[in-house]
Protein backbone atom coordinates (compact mmCIF):
# COMPACT_ATOMS: atom_id res chain seq x y z
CA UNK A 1 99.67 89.90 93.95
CA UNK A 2 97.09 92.28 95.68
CA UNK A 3 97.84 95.88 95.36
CA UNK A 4 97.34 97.72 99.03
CA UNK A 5 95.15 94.99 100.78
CA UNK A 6 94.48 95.71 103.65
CA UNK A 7 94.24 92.41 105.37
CA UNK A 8 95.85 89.30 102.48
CA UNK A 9 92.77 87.90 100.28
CA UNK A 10 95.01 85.25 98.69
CA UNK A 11 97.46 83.40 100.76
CA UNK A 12 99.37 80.54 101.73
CA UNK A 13 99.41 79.28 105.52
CA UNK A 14 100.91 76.25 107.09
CA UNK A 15 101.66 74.55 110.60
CA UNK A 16 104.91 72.34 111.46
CA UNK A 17 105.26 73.32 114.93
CA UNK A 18 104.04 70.17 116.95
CA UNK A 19 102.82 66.48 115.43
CA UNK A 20 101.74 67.05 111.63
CA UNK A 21 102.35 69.32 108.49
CA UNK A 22 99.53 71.15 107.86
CA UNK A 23 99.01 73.57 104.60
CA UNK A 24 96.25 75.92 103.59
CA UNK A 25 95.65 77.86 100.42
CA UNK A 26 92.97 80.82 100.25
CA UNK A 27 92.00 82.35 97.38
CA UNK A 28 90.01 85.56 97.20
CA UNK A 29 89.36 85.58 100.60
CA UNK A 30 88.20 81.45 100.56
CA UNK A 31 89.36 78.47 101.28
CA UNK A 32 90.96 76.90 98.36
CA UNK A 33 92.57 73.91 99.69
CA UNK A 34 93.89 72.09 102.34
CA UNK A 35 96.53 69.11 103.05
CA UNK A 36 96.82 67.70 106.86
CA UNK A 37 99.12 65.17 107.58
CA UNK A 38 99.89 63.70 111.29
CA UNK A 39 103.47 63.53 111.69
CA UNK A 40 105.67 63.02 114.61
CA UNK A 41 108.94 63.98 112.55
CA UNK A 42 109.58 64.14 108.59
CA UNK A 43 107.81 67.67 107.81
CA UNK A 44 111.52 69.10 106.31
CA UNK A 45 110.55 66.57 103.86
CA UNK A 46 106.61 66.66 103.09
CA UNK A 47 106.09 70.52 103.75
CA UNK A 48 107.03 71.67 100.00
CA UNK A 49 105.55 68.87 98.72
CA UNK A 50 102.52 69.14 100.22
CA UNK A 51 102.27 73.08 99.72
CA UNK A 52 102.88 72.29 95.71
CA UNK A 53 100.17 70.25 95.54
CA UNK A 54 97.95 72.20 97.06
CA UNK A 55 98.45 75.44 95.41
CA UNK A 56 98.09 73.54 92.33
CA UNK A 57 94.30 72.48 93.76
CA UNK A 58 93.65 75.94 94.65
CA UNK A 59 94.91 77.00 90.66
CA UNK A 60 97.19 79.73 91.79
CA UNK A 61 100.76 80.69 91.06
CA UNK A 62 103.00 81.63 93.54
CA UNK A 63 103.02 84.87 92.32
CA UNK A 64 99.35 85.50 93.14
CA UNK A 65 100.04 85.38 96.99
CA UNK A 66 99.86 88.71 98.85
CA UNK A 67 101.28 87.07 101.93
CA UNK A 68 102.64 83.85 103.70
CA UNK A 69 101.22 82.72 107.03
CA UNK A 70 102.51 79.96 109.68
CA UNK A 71 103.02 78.96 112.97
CA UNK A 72 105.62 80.44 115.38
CA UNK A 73 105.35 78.22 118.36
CA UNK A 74 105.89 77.24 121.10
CA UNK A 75 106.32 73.57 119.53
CA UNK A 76 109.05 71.20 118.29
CA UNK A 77 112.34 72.88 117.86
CA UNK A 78 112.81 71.44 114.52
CA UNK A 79 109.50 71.94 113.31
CA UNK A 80 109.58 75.81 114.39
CA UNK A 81 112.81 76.49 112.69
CA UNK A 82 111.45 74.47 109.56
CA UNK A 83 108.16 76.41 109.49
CA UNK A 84 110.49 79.81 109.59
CA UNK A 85 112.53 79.35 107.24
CA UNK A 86 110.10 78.18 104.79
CA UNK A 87 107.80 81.03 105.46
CA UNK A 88 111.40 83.18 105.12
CA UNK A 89 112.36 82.08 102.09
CA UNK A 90 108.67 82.10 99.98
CA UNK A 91 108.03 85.72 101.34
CA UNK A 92 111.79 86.60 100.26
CA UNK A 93 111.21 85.33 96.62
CA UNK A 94 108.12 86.49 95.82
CA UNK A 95 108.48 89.84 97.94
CA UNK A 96 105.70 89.37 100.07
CA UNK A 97 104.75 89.27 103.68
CA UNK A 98 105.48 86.39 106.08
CA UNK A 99 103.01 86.68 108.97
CA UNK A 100 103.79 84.27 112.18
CA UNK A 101 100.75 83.25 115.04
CA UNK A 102 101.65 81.40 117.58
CA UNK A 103 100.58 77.79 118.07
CA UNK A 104 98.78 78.83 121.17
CA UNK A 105 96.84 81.58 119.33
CA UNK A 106 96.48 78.74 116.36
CA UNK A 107 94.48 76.01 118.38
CA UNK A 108 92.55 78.30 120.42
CA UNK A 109 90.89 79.35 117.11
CA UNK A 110 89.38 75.99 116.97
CA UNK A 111 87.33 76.29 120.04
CA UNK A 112 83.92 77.15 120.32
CA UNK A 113 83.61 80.42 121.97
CA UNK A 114 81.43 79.18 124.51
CA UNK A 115 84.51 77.09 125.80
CA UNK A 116 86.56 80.16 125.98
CA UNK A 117 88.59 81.29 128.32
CA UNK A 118 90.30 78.05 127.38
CA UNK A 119 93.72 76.69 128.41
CA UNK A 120 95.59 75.72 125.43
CA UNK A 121 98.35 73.22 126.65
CA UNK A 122 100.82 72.04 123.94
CA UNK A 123 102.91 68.80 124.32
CA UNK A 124 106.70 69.98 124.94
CA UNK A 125 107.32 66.53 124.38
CA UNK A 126 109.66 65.98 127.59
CA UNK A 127 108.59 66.55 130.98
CA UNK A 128 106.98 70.13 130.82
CA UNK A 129 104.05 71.05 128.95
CA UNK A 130 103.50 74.63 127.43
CA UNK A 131 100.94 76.69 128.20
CA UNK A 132 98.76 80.10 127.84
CA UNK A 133 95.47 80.96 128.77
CA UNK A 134 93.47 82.68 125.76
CA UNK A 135 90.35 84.26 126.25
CA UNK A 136 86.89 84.50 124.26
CA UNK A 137 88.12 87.86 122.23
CA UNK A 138 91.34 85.10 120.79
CA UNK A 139 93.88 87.31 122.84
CA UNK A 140 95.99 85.49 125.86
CA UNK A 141 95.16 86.34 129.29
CA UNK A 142 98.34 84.69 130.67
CA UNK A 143 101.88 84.51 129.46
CA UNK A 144 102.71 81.37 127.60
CA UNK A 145 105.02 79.54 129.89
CA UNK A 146 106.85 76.16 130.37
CA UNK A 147 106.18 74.23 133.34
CA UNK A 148 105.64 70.71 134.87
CA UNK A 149 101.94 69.54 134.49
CA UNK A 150 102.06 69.73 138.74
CA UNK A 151 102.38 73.39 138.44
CA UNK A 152 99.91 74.21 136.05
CA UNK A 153 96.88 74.27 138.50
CA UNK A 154 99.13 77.11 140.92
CA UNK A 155 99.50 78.64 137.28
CA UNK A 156 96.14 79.22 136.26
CA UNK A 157 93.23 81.32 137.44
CA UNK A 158 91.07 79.44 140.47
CA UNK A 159 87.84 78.01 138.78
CA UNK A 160 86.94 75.20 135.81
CA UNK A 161 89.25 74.73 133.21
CA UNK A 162 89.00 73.87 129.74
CA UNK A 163 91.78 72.37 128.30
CA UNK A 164 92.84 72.16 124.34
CA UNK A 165 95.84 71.58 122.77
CA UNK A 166 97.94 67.78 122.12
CA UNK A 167 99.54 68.06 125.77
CA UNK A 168 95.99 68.31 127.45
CA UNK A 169 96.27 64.58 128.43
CA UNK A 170 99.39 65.35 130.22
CA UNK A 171 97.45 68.60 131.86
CA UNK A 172 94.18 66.86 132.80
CA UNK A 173 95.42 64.28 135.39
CA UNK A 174 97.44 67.16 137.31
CA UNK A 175 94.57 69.12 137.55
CA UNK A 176 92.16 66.94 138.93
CA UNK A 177 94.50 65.74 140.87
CA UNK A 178 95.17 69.33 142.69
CA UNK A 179 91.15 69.52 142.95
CA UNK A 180 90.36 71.27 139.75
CA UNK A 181 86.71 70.62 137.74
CA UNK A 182 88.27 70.26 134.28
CA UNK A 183 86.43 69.97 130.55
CA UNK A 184 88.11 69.23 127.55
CA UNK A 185 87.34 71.96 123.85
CA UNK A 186 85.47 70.37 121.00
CA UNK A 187 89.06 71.37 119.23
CA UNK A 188 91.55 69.19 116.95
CA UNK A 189 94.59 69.31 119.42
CA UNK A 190 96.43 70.94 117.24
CA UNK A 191 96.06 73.61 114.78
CA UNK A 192 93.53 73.09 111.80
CA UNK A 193 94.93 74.25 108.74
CA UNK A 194 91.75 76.18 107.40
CA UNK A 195 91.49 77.90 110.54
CA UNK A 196 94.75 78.41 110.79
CA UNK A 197 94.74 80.36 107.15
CA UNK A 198 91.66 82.78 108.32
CA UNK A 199 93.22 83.91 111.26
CA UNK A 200 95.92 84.85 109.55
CA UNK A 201 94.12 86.25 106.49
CA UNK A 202 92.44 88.45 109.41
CA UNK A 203 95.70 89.93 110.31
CA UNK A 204 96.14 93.32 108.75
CA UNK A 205 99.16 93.45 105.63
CA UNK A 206 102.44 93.90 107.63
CA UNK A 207 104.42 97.10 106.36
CA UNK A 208 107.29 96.92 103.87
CA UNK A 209 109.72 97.93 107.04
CA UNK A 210 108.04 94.81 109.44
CA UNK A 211 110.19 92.07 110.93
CA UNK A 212 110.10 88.61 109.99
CA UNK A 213 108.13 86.38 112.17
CA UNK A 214 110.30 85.30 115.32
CA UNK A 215 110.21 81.63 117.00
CA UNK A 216 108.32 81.56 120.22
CA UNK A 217 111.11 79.08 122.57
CA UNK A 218 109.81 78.75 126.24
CA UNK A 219 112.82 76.97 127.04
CA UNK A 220 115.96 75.79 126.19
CA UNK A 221 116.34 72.90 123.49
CA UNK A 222 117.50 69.38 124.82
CA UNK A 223 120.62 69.20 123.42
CA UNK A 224 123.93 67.51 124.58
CA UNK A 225 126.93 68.95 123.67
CA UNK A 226 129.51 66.24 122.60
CA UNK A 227 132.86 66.10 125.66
C-alpha cells in the first residue's frame, strides 16, 4: 500500500446501488480494469466475483490498495447495504480507507459539463423518484430528496432541465407535462464504473480517525411487518 498519498493512486471502486454491479480497479493512478454488469437483483452474489476477477486483470494484490471506493446511495436498499458492507469489510482487512460518493454525485460525473447544472433523477423503484440537482463544479445545488415525479417541476429551479440518471423516464413526462423545456445528458443512467473509480481516486486519503461511509436513505424501506 501507498505510504502518505495524498489522494489513493491504486484502488478498488464499485457500484451496487441501483440496476447493475459495477467494479473498477486503478492502478498507479490508471485505469486497470473494469467489469459492468446490468442487474436488477443478484449483486450479493456477482460483486466478489466480479471484483476477483478484475483485480486479477489489473495484476494487483489486495494488499496493494491504498483505499476502497463505492457508492452510498440513494438506490436499492439491498444494494446500498451490500455495497457497505463490502466496502466495510475489504477496508477492515487490509486496513485501508473505505471512501463512499453518492449515486447522485456518481452519475453526474458522466455528464458533459456543458449539460451541467443537470438533474440527476434515480429510479426509487416505487412511486417516487430521487433526486438532486448537481452543478458544473460536481457539487449539488439542491438537497437530494424523495418525491413523486408531479412534484419534481415545483422542486427544481424555473428554466430547462437536463435530466440523467435511470428514473429520468419517470421525470421527463412530469415535466413537460407542468410546462418545462426538458433535454436528456449524453450519460449512462447509472454510474460508469471508470468514472466512478476517478472521482473517487480524486478524493483526498481519509484520516486514520474518519468514519466509515454512511448509506444515503431518502425514505423509509417498503417493508411489511408480519401481524
Amino acid at each position: 500500500m501507498t505510504e502518505h498519498a495524498a489522494t489513493p493512486q491504486t484502488l478498488l471502486a464499485f457500484d451496487v446501488a441501483g440496476g447493475g454491479c459495477a467494479v473498477a480497479v486503478r492502478r498507479a493512478g490508471e485505469l486497470a480494469a473494469v467489469r459492468d454488469e446490468p442487474m436488477r437483483r443478484g449483486q450479493a452474489e456477482r460483486l466478489v466475483p466480479m471484483i476477483e476477477d478484475a483485480m486479477a486483470e489489473a495484476g494487483l494484490a489486495y494488499a496493494d490498495l491504498d483505499a476502497v471506493g463505492v457508492t452510498t446511495g440513494p438506490g436499492a436498499f439491498t444494494g446500498v447495504r451490500i455495497g457497505l458492507a463490502t466496502a466495510r469489510g475489504f477496508a477492515l482487512a487490509l486496513g485501508i480507507p473505505a471512501i463512499g460518493v453518492t449515486s447522485f454525485a456518481a452519475i453526474a460525473a458522466g455528464v458533459p459539463a456543458a449539460q451541467h447544472p443537470v438533474a440527476v433523477i434515480v429510479d426509487a423503484k416505487l412511486t417516487d423518484i430521487y433526486v438532486q440537482l448537481v452543478g458544473a463544479d460536481g457539487q449539488p445545488v439542491t438537497e437530494g430528496a424523495a418525491m413523486p415525479p408531479d412534484a419534481l417541476a415545483a422542486h427544481l429551479p424555473p428554466g430547462p432541465v437536463c435530466l440523467a440518471g435511470d428514473g429520468a423516464d419517470q421525470a421527463e413526462p412530469a415535466l413537460r407535462n407542468a410546462g418545462r423545456e426538458v433535454t436528456r445528458a449524453d450519460a449512462p443512467p447509472r454510474p460508469d464504473p471508470a468514472l466512478l473509480a476517478a472521482l473517487i481516486a480524486a478524493r483526498p486519503m481519509p484520516g486514520p480517525d474518519a468514519p466509515p461511509p454512511r448509506p444515503v436513505y431518502l425514505r423509509q424501506p417498503d417493508i411489511t411487518l408480519p401481524r
